[in-house]
C-alpha atoms as a PDB file:
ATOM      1  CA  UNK A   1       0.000   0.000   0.000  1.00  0.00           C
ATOM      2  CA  UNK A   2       1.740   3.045  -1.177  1.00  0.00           C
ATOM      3  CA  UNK A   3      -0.731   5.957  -0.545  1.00  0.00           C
ATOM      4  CA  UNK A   4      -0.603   7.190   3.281  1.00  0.00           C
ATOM      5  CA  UNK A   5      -4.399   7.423   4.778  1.00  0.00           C
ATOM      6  CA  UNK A   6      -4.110   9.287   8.090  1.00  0.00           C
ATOM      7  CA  UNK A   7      -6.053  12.274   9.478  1.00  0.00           C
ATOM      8  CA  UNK A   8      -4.063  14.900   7.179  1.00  0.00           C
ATOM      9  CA  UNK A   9      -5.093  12.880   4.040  1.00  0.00           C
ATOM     10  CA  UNK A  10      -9.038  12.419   5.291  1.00  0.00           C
ATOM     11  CA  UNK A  11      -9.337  15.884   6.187  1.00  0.00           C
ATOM     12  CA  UNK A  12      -8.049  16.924   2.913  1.00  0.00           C
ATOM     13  CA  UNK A  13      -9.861  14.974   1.031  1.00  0.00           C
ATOM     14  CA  UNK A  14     -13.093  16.190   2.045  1.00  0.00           C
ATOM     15  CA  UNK A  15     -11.895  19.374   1.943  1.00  0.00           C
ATOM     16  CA  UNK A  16     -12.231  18.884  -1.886  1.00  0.00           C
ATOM     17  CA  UNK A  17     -15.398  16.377  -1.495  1.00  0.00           C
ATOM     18  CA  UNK A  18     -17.873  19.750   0.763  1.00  0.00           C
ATOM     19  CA  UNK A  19     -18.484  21.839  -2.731  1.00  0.00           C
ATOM     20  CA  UNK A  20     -19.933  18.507  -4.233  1.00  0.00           C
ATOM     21  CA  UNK A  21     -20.966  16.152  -1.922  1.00  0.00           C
ATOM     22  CA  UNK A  22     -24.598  16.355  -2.145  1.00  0.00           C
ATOM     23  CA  UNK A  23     -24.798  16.180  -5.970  1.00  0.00           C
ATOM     24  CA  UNK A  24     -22.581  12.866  -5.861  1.00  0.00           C
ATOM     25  CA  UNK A  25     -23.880  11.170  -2.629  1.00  0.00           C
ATOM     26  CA  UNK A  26     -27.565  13.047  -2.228  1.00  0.00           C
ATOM     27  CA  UNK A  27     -28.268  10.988  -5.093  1.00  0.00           C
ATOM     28  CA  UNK A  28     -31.231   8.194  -4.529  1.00  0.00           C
ATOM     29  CA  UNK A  29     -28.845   5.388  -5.377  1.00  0.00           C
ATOM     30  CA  UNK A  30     -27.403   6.672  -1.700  1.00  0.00           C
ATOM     31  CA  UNK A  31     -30.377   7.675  -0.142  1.00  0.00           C
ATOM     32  CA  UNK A  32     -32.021   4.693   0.859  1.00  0.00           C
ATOM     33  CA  UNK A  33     -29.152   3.459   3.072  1.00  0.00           C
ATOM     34  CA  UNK A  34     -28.879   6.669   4.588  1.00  0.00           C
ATOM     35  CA  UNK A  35     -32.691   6.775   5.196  1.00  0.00           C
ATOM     36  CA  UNK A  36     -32.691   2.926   6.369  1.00  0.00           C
ATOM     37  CA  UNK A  37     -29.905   4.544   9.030  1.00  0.00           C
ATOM     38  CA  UNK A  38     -32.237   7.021  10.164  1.00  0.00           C
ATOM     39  CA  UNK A  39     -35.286   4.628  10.688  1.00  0.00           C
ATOM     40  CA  UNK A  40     -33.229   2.779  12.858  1.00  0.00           C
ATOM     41  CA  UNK A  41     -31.969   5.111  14.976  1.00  0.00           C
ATOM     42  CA  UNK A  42     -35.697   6.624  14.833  1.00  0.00           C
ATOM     43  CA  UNK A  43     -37.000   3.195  16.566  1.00  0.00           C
ATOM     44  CA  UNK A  44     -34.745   4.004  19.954  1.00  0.00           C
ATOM     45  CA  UNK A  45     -35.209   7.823  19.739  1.00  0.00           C
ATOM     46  CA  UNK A  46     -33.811   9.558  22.476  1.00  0.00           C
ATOM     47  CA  UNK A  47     -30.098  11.348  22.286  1.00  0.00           C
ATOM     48  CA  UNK A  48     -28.274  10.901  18.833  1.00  0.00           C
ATOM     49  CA  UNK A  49     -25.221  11.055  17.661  1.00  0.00           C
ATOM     50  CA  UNK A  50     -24.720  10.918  13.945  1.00  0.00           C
ATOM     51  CA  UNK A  51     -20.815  10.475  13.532  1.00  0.00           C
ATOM     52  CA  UNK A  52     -19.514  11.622   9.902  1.00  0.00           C
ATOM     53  CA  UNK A  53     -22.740  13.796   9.464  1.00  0.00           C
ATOM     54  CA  UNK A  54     -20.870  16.168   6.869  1.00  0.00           C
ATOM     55  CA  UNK A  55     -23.205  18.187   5.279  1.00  0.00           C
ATOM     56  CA  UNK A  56     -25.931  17.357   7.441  1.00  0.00           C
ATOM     57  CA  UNK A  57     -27.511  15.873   4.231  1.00  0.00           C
ATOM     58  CA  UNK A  58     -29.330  13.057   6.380  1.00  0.00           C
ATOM     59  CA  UNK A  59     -30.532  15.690   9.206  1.00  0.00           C
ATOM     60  CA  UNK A  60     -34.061  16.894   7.655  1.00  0.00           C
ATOM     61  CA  UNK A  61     -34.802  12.900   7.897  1.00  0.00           C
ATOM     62  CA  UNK A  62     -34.767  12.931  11.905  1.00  0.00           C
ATOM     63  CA  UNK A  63     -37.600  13.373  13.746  1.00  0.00           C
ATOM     64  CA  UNK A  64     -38.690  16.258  15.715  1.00  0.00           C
ATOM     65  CA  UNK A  65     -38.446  13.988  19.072  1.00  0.00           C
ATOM     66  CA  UNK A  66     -34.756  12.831  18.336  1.00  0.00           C
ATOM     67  CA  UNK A  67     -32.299  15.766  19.939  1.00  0.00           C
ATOM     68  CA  UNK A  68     -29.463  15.220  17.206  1.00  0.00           C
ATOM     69  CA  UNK A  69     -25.376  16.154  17.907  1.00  0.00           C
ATOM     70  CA  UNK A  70     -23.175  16.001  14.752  1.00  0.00           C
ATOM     71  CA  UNK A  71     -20.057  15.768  14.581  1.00  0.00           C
ATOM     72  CA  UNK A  72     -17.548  15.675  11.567  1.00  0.00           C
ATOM     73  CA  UNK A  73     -13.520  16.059  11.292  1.00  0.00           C
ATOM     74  CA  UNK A  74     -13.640  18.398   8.334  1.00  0.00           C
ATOM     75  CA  UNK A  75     -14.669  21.709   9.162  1.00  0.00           C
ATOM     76  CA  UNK A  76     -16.075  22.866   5.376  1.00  0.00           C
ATOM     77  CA  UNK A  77     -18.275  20.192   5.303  1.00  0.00           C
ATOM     78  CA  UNK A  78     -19.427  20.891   8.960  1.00  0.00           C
ATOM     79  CA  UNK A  79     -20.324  24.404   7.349  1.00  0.00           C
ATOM     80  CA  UNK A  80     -22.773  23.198   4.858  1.00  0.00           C
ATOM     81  CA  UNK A  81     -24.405  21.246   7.789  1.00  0.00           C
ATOM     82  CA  UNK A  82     -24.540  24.499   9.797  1.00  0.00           C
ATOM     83  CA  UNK A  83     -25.857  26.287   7.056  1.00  0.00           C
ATOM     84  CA  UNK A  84     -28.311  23.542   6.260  1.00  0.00           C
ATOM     85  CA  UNK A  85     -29.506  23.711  10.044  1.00  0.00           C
ATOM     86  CA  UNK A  86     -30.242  27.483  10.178  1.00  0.00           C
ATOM     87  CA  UNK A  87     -32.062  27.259   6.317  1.00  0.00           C
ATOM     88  CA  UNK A  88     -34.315  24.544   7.725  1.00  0.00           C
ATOM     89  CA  UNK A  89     -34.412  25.648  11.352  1.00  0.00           C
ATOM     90  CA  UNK A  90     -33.842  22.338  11.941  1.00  0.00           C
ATOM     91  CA  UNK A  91     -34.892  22.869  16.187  1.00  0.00           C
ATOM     92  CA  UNK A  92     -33.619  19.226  17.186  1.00  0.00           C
ATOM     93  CA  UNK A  93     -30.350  19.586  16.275  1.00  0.00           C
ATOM     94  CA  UNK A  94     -28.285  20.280  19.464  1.00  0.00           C
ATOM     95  CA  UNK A  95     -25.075  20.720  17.947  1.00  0.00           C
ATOM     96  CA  UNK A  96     -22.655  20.592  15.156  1.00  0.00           C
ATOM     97  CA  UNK A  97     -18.763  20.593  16.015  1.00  0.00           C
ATOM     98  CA  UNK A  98     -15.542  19.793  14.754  1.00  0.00           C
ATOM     99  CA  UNK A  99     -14.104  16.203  16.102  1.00  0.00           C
ATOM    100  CA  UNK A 100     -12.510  13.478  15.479  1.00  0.00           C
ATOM    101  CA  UNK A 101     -14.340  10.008  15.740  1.00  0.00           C
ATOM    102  CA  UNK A 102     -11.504   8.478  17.441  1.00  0.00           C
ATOM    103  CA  UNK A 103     -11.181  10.597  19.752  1.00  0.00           C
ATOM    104  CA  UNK A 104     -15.361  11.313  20.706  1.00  0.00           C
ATOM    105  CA  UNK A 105     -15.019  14.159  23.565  1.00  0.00           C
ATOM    106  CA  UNK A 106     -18.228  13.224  25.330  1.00  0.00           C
ATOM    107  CA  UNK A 107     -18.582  11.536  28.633  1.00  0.00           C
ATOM    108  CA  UNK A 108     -19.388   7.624  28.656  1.00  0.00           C
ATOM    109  CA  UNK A 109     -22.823   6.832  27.985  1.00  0.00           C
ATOM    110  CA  UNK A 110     -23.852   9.755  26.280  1.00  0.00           C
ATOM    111  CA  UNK A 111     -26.329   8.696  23.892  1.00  0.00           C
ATOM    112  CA  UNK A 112     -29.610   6.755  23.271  1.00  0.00           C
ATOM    113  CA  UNK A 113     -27.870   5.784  19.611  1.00  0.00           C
ATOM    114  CA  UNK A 114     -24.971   6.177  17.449  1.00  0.00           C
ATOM    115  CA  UNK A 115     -25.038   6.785  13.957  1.00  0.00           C
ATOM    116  CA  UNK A 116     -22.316   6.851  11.141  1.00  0.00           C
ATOM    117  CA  UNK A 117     -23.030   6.727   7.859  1.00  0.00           C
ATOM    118  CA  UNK A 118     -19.987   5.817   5.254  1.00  0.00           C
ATOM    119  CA  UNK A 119     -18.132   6.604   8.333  1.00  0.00           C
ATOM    120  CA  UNK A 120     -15.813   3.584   9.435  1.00  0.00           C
ATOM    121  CA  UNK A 121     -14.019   3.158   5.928  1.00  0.00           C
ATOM    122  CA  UNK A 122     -12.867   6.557   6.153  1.00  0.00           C
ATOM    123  CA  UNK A 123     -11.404   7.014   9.250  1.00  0.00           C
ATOM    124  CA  UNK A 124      -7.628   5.731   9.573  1.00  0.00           C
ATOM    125  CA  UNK A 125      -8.051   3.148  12.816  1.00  0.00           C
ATOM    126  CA  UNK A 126     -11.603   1.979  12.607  1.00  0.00           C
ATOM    127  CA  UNK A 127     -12.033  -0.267  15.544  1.00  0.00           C
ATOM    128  CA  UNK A 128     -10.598   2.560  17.677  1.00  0.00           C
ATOM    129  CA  UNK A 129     -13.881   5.224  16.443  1.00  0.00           C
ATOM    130  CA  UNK A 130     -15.896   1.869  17.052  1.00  0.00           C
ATOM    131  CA  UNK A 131     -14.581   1.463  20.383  1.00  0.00           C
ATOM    132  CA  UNK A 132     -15.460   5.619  21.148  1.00  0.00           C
ATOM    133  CA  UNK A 133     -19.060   4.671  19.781  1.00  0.00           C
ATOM    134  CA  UNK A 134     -19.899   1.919  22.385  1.00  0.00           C
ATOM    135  CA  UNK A 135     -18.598   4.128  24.754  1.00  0.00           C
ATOM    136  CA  UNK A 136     -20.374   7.294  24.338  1.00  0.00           C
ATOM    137  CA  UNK A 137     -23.532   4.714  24.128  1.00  0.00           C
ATOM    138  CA  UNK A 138     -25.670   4.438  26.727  1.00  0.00           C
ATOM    139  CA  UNK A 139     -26.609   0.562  27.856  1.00  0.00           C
ATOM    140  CA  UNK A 140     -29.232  -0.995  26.099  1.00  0.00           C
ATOM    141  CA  UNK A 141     -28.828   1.481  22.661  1.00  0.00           C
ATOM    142  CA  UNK A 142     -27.567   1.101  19.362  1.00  0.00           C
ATOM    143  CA  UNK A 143     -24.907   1.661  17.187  1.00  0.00           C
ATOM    144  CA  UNK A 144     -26.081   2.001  13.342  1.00  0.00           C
ATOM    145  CA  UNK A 145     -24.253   2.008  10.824  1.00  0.00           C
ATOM    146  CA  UNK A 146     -24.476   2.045   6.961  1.00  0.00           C
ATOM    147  CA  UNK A 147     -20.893   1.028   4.909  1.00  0.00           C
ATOM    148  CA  UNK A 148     -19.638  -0.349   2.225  1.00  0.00           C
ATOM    149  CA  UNK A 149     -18.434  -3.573   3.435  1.00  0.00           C
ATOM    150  CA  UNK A 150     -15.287  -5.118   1.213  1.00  0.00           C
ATOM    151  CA  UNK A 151     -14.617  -8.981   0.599  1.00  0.00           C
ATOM    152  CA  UNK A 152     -12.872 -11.287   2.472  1.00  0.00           C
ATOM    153  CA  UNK A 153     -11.528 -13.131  -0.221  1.00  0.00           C
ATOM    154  CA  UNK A 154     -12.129 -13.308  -3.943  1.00  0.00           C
ATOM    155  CA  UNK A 155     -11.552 -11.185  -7.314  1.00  0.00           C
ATOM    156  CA  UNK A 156     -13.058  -8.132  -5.512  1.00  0.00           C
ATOM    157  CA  UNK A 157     -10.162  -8.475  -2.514  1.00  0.00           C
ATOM    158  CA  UNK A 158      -7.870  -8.356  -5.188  1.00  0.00           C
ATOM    159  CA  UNK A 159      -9.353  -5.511  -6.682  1.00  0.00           C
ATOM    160  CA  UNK A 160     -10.367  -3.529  -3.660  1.00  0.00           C
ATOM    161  CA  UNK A 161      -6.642  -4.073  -2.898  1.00  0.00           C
ATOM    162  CA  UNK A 162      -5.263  -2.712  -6.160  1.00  0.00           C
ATOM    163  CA  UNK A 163      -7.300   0.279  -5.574  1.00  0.00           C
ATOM    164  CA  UNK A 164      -6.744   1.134  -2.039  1.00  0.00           C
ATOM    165  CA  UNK A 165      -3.933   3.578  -2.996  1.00  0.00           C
ATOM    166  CA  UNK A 166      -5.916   5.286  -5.709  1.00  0.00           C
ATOM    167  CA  UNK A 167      -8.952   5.796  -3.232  1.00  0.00           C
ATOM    168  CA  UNK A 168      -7.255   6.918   0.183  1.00  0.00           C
ATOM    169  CA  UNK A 169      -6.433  10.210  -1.753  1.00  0.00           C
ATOM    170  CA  UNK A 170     -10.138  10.628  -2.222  1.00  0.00           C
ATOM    171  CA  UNK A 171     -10.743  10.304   1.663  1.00  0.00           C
ATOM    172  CA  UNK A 172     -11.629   6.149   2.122  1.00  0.00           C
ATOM    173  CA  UNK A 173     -10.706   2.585   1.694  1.00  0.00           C
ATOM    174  CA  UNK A 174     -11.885   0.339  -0.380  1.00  0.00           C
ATOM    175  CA  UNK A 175     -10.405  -2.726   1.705  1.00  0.00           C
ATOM    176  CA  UNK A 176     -12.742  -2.594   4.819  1.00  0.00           C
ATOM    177  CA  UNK A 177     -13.818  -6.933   4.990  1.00  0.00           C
ATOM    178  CA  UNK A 178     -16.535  -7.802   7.094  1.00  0.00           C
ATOM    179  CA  UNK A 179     -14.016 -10.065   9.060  1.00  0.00           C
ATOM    180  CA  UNK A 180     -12.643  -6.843  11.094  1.00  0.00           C
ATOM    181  CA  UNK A 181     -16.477  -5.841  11.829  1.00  0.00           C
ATOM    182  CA  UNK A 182     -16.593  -9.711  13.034  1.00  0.00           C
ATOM    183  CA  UNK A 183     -13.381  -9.275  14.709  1.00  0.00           C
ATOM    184  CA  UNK A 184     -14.331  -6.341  16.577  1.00  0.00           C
ATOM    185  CA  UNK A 185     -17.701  -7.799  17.606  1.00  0.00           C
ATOM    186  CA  UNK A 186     -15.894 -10.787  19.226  1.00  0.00           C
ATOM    187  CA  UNK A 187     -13.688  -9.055  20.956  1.00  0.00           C
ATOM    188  CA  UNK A 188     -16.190  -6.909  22.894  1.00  0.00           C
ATOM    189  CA  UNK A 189     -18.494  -8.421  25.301  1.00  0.00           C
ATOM    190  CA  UNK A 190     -20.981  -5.671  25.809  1.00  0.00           C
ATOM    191  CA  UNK A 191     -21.513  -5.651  22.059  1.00  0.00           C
ATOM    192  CA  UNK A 192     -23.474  -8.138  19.983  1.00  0.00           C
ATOM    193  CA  UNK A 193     -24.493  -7.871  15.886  1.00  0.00           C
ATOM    194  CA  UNK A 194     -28.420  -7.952  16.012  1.00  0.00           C
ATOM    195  CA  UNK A 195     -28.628  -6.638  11.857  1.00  0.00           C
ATOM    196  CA  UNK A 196     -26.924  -7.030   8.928  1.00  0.00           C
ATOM    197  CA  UNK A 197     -28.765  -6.445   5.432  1.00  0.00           C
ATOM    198  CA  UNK A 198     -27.113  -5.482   2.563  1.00  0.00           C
ATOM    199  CA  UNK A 199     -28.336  -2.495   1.264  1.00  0.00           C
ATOM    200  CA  UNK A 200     -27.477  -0.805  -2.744  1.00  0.00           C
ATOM    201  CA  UNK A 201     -26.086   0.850  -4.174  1.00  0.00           C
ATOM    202  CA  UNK A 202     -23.954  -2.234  -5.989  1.00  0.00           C
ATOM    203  CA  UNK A 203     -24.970  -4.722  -3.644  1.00  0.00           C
ATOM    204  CA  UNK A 204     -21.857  -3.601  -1.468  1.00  0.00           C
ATOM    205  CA  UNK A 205     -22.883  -1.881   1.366  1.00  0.00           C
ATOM    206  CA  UNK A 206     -24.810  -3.161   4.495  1.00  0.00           C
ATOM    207  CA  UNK A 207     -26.695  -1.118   7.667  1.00  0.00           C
ATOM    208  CA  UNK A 208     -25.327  -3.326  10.463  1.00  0.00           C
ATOM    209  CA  UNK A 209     -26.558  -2.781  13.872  1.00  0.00           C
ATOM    210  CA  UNK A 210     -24.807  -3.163  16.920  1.00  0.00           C
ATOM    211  CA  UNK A 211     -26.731  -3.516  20.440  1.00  0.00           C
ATOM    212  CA  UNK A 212     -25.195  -2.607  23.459  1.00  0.00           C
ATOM    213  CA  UNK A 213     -25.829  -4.659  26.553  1.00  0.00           C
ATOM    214  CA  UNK A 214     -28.052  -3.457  29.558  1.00  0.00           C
ATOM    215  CA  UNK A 215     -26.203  -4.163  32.035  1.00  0.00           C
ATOM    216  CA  UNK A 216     -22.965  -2.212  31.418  1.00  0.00           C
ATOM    217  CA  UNK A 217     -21.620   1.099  31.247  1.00  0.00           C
ATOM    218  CA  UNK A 218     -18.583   2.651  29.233  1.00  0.00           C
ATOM    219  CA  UNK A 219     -16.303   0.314  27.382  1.00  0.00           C
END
C-alpha cells in the first residue's frame, strides 16, 4: 500500500469532497441506506449522535423527538451542515462541532444511539472510532451504521486491494472486509451484531446494527 491514509489525508480529502458532496452522494442510489440509518436510529429515539454527518444531508430525515449532535472532522463540510440547520431551522439539532471520531469528547454513555453513515471506511483506525461509539452509548442502545463492506476473499479483494492507494487520496478505503467488523464484535463483550442487510447501491454496502448490553456502562 503506497498511498498514506491518516487524518491529514481524510481531512483533505473532504476538503475537496464539501463543494460537491450532495450532488454525488444526495443521489437516490445513496439515499435509501442513509434513510434505512435514520429509521433505525428513529425506533430508539432519544439522544443521537450521527458520527460523519458532513453536510448534514441526512438531518431533515430525523424526527422532531430525536435531539441530534453532529459531529464531523472536516470543518467545510461541517459548514454546509450548519448552514443547512439554520435554512431549515432544523430545532432538534443540538449541535454541530468539529471532532474526530476516534477521539469522541463526550462523557461515557452519552447517547440513546450512534449513527455513522460511510463513516468507518474513512477514518484511519476503525475499531478505535468503534470502540469511542460503544462508549459514548448508553446501555441498552444502538450503534447504526451504513458502509460499504469489502470482501474477504475473492476477485473483488484483489481488486479492492489494487485500488486502495488510488482511493485513500479521495478520503476512504476500499479494503474494509466484514471479518474486522466480526473481529471487533468478538472481541467486545458488551456488544453483539443484532442486523446485517445489505443495502445498494452495488450490492456492497450493508446497515449493520450493533446492540449494546443493559447491564454495562462505558467500554
Amino acid at each position: 500500500m503506497t498511498a498514506k491514509f491518516d487524518q491529514a489525508t481524510v481531512k483533505k480529502a473532504y476538503a475537496r469532497w464539501a463543494p460537491v458532496y450532495d450532488l454525488v452522494f444526495g443521489t437516490i442510489l445513496f439515499d435509501r441506506g442513509r434513510q434505512a440509518a435514520i429509521a433505525a436510529a428513529e425506533r430508539i429515539g432519544g439522544r443521537v449522535l450521527e458520527v460523519g454527518v458532513g453536510t448534514g444531508i441526512s438531518l431533515p430525515g430525523y424526527s422532531a423527538r430525536s435531539r441530534i449532535v453532529g459531529i464531523d472532522l472536516s470543518e467545510p463540510m461541517l459548514r454546509k451542515a450548519q448552514e443547512r440547520v439554520a435554512e431549515l431551522s432544523l430545532k432538534n439539532v443540538e449541535s454541530l462541532e468539529v471532532m474526530d471520531a476516534e477521539h469522541l469528547s463526550f462523557p461515557d454513555a452519552s447517547f440513546d444511539v450512534v449513527v455513522a453513515n460511510y463513516v468507518v471506511s474513512t477514518v484511519p483506525n476503525p475499531e478505535a472510532a468503534l470502540d469511542e461509539f460503544a462508549r459514548a452509548l448508553k446501555p441498552g442502545g444502538e450503534i447504526v451504521l451504513f458502509n460499504r463492506v469489502g470482501a474477504d476473499t475473492g476477485l473483488r479483494w484483489v481488486v479492492e486491494r489494487l485500488l486502495e492507494p488510488i482511493v485513500h487520496r479521495l478520503g476512504w478505503r476500499t479494503a474494509f472486509p466484514w471479518s474486522r467488523f466480526a473481529s471487533w464484535t468478538n472481541r467486545r463483550d458488551d456488544v453483539e451484531l443484532v442486523e446485517r442487510r445489505a443495502m445498494p447501491p452495488f450490492g456492497h454496502f450493508s446497515l449493520l446494527r450493533f446492540a449494546k448490553s443493559a447491564n454495562t456502562a462505558g467500554s
